[in-house]
Protein backbone atom coordinates (compact mmCIF):
# COMPACT_ATOMS: atom_id res chain seq x y z
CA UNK A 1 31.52 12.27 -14.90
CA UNK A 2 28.50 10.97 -12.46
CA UNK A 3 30.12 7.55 -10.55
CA UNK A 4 26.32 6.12 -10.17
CA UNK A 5 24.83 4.74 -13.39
CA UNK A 6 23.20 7.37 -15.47
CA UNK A 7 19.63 5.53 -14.82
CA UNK A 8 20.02 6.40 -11.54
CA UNK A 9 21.28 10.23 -11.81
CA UNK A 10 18.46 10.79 -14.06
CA UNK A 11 15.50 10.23 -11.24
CA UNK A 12 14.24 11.85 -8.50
CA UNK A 13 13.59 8.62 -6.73
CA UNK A 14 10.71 8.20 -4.35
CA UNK A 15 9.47 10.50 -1.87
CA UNK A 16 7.85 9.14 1.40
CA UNK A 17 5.13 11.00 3.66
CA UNK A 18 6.58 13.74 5.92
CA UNK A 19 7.50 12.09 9.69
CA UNK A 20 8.11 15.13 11.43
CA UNK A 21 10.41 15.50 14.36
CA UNK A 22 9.86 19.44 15.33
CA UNK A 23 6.46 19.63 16.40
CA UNK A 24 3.18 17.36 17.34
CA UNK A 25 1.24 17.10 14.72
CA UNK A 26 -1.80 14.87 14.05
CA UNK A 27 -0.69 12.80 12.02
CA UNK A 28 -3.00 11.78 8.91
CA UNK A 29 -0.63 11.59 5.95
CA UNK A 30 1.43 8.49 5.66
CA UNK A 31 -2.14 5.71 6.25
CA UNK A 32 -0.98 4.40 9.46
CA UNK A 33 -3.06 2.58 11.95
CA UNK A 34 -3.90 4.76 14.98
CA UNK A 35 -4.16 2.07 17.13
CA UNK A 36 -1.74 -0.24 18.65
CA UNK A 37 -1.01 -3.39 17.76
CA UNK A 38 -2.68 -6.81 19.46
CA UNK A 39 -1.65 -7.51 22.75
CA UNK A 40 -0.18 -10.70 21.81
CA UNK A 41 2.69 -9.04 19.57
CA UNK A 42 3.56 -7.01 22.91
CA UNK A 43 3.67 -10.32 24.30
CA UNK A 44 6.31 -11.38 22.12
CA UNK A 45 8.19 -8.28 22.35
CA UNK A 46 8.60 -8.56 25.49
CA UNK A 47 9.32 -12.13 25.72
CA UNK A 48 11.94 -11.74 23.11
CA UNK A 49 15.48 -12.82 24.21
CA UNK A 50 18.36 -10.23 22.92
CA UNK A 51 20.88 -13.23 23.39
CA UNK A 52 19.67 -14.65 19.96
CA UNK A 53 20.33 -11.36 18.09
CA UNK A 54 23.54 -13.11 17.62
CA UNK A 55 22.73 -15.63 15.29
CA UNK A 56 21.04 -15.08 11.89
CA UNK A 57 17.05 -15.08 11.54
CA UNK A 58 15.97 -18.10 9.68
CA UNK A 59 16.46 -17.18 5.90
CA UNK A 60 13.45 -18.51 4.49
CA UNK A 61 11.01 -17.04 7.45
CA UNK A 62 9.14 -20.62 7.31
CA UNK A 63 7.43 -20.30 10.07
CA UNK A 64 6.24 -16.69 9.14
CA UNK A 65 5.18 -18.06 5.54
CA UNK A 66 3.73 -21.24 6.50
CA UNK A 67 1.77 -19.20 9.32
CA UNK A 68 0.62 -16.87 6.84
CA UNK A 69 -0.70 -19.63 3.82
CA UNK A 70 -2.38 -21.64 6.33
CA UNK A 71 -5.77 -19.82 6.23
CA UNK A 72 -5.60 -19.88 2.32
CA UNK A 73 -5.29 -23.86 2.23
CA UNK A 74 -1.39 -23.80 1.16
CA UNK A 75 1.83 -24.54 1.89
CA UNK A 76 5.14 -22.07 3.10
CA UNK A 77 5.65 -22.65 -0.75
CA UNK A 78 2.88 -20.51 -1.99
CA UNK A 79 4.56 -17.63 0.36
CA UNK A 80 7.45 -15.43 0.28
CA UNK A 81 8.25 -12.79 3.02
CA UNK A 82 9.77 -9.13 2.41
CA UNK A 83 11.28 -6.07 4.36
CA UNK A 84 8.03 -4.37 3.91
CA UNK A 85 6.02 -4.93 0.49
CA UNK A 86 8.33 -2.33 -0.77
CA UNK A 87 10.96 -4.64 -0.70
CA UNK A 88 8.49 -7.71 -2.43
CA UNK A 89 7.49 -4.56 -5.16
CA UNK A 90 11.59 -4.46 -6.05
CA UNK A 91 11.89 -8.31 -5.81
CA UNK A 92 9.20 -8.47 -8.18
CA UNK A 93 10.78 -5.98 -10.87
CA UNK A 94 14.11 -7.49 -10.56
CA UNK A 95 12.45 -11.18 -10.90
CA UNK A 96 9.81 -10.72 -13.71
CA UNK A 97 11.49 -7.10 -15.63
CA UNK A 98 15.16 -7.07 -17.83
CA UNK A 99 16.33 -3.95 -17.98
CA UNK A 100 15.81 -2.37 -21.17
CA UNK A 101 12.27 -4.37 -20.72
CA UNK A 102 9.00 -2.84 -19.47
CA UNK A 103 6.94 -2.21 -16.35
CA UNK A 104 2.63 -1.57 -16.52
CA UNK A 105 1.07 -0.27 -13.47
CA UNK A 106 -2.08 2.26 -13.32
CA UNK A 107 -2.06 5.82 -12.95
CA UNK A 108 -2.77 7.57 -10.91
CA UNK A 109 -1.16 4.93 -8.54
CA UNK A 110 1.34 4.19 -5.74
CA UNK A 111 4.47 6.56 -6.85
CA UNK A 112 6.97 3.99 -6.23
CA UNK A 113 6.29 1.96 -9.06
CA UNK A 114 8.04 4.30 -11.83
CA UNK A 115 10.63 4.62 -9.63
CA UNK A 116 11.13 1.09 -9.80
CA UNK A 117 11.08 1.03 -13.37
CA UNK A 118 13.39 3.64 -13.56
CA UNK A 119 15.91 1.87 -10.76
CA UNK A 120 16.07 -0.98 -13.37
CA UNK A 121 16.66 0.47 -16.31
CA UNK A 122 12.88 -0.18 -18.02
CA UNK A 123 10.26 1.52 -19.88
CA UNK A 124 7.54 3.22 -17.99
CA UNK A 125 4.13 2.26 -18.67
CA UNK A 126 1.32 4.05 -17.63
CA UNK A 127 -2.46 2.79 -18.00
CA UNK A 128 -5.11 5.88 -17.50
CA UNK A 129 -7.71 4.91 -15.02
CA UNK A 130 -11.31 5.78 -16.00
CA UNK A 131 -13.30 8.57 -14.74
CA UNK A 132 -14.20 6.06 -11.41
CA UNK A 133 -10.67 5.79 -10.83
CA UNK A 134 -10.41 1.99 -12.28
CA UNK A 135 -8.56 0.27 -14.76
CA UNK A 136 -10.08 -0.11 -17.98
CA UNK A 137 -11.04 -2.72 -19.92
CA UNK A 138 -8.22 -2.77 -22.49
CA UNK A 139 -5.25 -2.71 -19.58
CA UNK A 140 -3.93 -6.35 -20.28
CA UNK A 141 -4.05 -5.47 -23.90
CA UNK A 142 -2.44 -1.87 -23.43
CA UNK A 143 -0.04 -3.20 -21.36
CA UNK A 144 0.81 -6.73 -23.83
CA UNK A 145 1.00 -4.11 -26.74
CA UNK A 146 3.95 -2.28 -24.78
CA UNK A 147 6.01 -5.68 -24.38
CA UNK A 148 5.42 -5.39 -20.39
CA UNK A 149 6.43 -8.05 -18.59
CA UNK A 150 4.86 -7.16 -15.42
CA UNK A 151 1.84 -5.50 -14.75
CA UNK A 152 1.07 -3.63 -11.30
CA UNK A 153 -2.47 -3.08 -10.01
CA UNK A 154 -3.22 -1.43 -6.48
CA UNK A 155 -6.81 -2.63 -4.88
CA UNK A 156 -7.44 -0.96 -3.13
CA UNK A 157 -5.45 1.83 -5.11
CA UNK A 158 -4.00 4.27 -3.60
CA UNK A 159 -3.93 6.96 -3.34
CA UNK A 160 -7.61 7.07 -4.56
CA UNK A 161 -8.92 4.22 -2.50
CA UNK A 162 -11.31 2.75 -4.36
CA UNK A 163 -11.51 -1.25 -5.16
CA UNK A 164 -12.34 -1.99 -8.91
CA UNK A 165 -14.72 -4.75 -9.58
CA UNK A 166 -12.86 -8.08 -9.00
CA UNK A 167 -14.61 -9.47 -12.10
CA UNK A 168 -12.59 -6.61 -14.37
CA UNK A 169 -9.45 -7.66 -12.31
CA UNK A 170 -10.10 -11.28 -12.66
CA UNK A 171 -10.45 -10.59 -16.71
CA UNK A 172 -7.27 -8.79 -16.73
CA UNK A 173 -5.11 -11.75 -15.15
CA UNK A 174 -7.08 -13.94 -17.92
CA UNK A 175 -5.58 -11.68 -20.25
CA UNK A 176 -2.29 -10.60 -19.65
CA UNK A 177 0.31 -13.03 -21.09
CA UNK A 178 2.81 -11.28 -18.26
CA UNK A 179 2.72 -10.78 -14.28
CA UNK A 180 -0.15 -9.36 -12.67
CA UNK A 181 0.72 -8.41 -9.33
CA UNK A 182 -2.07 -7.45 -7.30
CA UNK A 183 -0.95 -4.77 -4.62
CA UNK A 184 -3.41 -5.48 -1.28
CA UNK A 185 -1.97 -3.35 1.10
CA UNK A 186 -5.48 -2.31 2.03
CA UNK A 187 -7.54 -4.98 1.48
CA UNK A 188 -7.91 -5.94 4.65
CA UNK A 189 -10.44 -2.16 5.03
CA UNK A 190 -12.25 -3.41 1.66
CA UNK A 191 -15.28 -5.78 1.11
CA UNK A 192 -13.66 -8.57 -0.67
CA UNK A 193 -10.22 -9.64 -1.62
CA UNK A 194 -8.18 -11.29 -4.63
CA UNK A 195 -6.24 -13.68 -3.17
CA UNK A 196 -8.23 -16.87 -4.09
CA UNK A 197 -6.33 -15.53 -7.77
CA UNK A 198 -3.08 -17.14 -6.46
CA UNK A 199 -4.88 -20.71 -7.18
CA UNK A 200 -6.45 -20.00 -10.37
CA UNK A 201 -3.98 -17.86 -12.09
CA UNK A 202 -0.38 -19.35 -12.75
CA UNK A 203 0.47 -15.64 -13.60
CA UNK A 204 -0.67 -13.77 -10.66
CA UNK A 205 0.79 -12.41 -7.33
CA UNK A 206 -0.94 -10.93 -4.46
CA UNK A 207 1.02 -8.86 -1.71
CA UNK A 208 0.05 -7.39 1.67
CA UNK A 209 1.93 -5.77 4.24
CA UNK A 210 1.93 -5.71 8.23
CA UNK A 211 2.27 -1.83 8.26
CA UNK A 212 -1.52 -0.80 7.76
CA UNK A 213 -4.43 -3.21 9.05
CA UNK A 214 -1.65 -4.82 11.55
CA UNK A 215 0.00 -1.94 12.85
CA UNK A 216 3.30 -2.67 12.30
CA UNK A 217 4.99 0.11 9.93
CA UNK A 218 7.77 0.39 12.20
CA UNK A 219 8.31 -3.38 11.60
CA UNK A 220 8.62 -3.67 7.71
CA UNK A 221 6.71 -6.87 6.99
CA UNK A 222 5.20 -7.91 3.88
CA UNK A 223 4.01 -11.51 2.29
CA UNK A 224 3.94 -11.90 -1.17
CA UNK A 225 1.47 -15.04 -2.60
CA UNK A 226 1.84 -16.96 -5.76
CA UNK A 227 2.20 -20.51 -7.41
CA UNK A 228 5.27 -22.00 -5.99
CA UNK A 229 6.98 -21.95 -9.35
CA UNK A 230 6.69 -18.02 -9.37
CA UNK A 231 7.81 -18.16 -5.38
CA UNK A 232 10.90 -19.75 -6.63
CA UNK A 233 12.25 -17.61 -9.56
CA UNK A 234 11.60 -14.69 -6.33
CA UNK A 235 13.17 -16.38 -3.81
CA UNK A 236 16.80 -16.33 -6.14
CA UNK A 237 16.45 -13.08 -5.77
CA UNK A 238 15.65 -11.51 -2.76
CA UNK A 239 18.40 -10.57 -0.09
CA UNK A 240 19.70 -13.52 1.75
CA UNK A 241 18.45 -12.30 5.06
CA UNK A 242 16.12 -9.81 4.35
CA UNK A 243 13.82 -10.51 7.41
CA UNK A 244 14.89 -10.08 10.81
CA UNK A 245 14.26 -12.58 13.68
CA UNK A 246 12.66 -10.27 15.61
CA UNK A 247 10.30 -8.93 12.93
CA UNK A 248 9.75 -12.81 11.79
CA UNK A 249 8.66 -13.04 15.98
CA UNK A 250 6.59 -10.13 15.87
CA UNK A 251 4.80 -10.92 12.88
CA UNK A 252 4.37 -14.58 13.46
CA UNK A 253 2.46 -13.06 16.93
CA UNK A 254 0.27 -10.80 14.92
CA UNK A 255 -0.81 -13.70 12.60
CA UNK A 256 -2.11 -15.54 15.78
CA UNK A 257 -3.76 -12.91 16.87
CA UNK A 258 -6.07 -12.06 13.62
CA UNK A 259 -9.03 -11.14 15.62
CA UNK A 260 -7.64 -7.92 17.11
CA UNK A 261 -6.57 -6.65 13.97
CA UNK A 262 -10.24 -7.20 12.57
CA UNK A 263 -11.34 -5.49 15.40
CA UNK A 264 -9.24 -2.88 14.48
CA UNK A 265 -10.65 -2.57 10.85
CA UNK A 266 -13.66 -2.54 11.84
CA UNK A 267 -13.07 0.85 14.22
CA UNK A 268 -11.50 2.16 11.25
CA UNK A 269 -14.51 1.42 8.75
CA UNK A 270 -16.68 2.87 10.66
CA UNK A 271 -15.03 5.98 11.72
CA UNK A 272 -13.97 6.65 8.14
CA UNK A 273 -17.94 6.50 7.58
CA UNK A 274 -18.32 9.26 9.97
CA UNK A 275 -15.90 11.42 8.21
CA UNK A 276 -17.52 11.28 4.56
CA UNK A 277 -20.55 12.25 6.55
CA UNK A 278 -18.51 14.94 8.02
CA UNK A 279 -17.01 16.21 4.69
CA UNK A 280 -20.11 15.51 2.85
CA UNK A 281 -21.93 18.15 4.69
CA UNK A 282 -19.28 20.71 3.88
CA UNK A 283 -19.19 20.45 0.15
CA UNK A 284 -16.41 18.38 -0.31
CA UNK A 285 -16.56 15.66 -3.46
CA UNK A 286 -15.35 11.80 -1.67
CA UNK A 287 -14.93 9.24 -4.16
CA UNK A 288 -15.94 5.52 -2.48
CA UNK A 289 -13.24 4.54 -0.35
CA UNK A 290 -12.61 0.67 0.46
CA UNK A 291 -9.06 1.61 2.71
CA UNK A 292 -7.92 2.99 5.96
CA UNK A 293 -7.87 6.45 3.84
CA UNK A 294 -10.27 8.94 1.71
CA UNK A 295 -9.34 11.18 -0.98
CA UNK A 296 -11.39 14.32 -0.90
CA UNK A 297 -11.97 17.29 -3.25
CA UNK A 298 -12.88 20.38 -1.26
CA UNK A 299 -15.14 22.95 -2.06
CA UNK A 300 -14.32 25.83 -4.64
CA UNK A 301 -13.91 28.37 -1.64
CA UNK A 302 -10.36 27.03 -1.25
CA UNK A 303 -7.88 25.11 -3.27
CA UNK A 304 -6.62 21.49 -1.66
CA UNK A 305 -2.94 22.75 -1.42
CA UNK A 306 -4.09 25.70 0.05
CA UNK A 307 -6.26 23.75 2.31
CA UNK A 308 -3.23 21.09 2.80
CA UNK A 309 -0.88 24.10 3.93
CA UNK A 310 -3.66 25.33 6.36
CA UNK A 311 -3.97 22.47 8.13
CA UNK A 312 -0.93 21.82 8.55
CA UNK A 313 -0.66 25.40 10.42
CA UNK A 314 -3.18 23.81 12.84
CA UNK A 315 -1.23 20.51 13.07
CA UNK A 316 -3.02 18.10 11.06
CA UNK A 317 -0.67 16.50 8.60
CA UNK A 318 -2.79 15.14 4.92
CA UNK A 319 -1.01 14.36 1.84
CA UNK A 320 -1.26 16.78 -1.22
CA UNK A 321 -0.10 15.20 -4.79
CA UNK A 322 0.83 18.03 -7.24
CA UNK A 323 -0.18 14.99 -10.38
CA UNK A 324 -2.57 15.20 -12.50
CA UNK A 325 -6.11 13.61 -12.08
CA UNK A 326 -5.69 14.18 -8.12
CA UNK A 327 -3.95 17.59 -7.97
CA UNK A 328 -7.90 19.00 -6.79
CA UNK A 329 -7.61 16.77 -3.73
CA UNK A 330 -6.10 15.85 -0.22
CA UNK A 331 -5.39 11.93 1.33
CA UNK A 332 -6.52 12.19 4.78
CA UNK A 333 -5.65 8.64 6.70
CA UNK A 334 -8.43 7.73 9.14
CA UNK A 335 -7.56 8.46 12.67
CA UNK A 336 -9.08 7.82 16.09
CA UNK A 337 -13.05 9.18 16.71
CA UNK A 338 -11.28 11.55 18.71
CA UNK A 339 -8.64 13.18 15.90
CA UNK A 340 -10.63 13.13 13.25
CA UNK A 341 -13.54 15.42 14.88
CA UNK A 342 -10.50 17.97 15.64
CA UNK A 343 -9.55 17.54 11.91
CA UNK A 344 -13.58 18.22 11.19
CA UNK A 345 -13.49 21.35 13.04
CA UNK A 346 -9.72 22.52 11.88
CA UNK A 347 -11.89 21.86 8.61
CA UNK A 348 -14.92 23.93 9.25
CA UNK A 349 -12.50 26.50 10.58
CA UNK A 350 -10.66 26.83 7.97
CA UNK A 351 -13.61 27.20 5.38
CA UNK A 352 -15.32 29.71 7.47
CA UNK A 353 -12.32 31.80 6.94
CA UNK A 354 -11.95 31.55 3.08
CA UNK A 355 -15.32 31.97 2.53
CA UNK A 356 -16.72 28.47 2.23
């Protein structure tokens, strides 16, 4: 007889990118930022005293949330910190989902949110993007007529990295008697945002993270915002001290220092630009992309696993999803100038060879 709860011996759970340890590979699989972060979190790393690694970080990271609401025009209130969105994504379910309840996100999506549903014992509830890749117009009622509670929506998605029309998404929030938690973990490559939502909808939550326009995914930093009364039925149950003081330190530094992330972006928009060009010109298929990432559907010469597998002979690392809707395509994260022309000519390479 299994010890763990049969829920939980009945998934697969979720399964990260590949971080390699045996060789150097080029890493393009896992939508890091290929450039360091701002001087001024260096700063405060190196400023940091161990001696207070003694005492416990501030439970509430008020200074991190009241850092981060500023901008918006709101209080620490409207803000609640996480160990990585990940960890706001499983606050959420276990805030706003009973077991035995039900979960909505889109598909194709971010994998970890059946696994969520799963780790809580609810029903799964898929909504079928449209042909562009966007939720259609019936999701708040698909996802009301399945007794969700909570309904997930990535913009930009991944991993298909478009951003659906924030007039559909603003519709949906009207909608939906439930949740809508907006997932932003890219926004900060897109156009536009949703997090004026927060002050408009009573019902809506908008999260970012640290790890992609920041820099930090070695950190684990993400911010959650929402009316406070929503902040407060989350903050019962998140871990007592599930942000670090050095992270809260780190994070508080990056904050300040908004303009070098931007400048960041901005590097990154324009080389992922380049590399549609690029890929373009070789037959491949690129659906718009607001995010630090593409999705790309190569030519008929070779098939994308094949063509994930090959590259990874020549040490550039993509991401291949065996699902359906996306199984004809490979996630390639937006690297330096510099590694993505090598990935261009591993490319070319590789379709010279098969044909293409």
């Amino acid at each position: 007889m299994p010890l763990a709860r049969s829920a939980i011996v009945r998934i697969a759970g979720y399964t990260p990118g590949e971080q390699p340890r045996d060789r150097r590979y080029v890493k393009l699989n896992t939508n890091e930022n290929p450039y360091p972060p701002s001087a001024r979190v260096a700063a405060a790393l190196r400023s940091f005293d161990p001696a207070r690694l003694r005492l416990y970080s501030d439970p509430l990271a008020t200074d991190l949330r009241r850092a981060a609401a500023q901008p918006l025009g709101l209080g620490p209130e409207w803000a609640i910190a996480g160990n990585g969105s990940d960890d706001l994504l499983t606050i959420a379910v276990r805030t706003f989902v009973d077991q035995g309840g039900a979960l909505a996100y889109a598909e194709p999506s971010y994998s970890l949110y059946p696994v969520l549903a799963d780790i809580q014992g609810a029903a799964h509830v898929p909504i079928a993007l449209d042909a562009r890749f966007d939720p259609p117009a019936d999701t708040a009622a698909q996802a009301a007529r399945a007794r969700a509670s909570l309904l997930i929506l990535c913009r930009p998605n991944a991993p298909t990295g478009n951003a659906c029309a924030r007039e559909s998404l603003e519709a949906i929030c009207h909608d939906f008697p439930g949740v809508v938690w907006i997932d932003e973990a890219y926004a900060d490559f897109a156009d536009d945002n949703c997090l004026d939502f927060v002050q408009r909808f009573p019902n809506v939550v908008v999260s970012r993270t640290f790890s992609k326009s920041y820099s930090l995914a070695g950190l684990r930093l993400g911010l959650a915002f929402a009316h406070p009364d929503l902040i407060a039925e989350m903050m019962k149950v998140k871990d007592s001290y599930n942000l670090d003081m050095l992270t809260q330190a780190l994070g508080l530094a990056a904050l300040e220092d908004r303009d070098a992330m931007l400048s960041n972006v901005q590097r990154i928009r324009a080389t992922r630009g380049r590399l549609v060009a690029a890929l373009e010109a070789m037959g491949f298929a690129v659906p718009p992309s607001q995010a630090n990432f593409i999705l790309a559907r190569p030519p008929r010469a070779i098939a994308a696993g094949a063509l994930f597998r090959d590259l990874r002979e020549r040490g550039y690392l993509v991401r291949y999803f065996d699902l359906d809707r996306v199984r004809d395509y490979i996630r390639i994260t937006i690297g330096t100038d510099e590694e993505m022309d090598g990935f261009v000519q591993a490319v070319g390479a590789i379709l010279r060879q098969t044909g293409g």
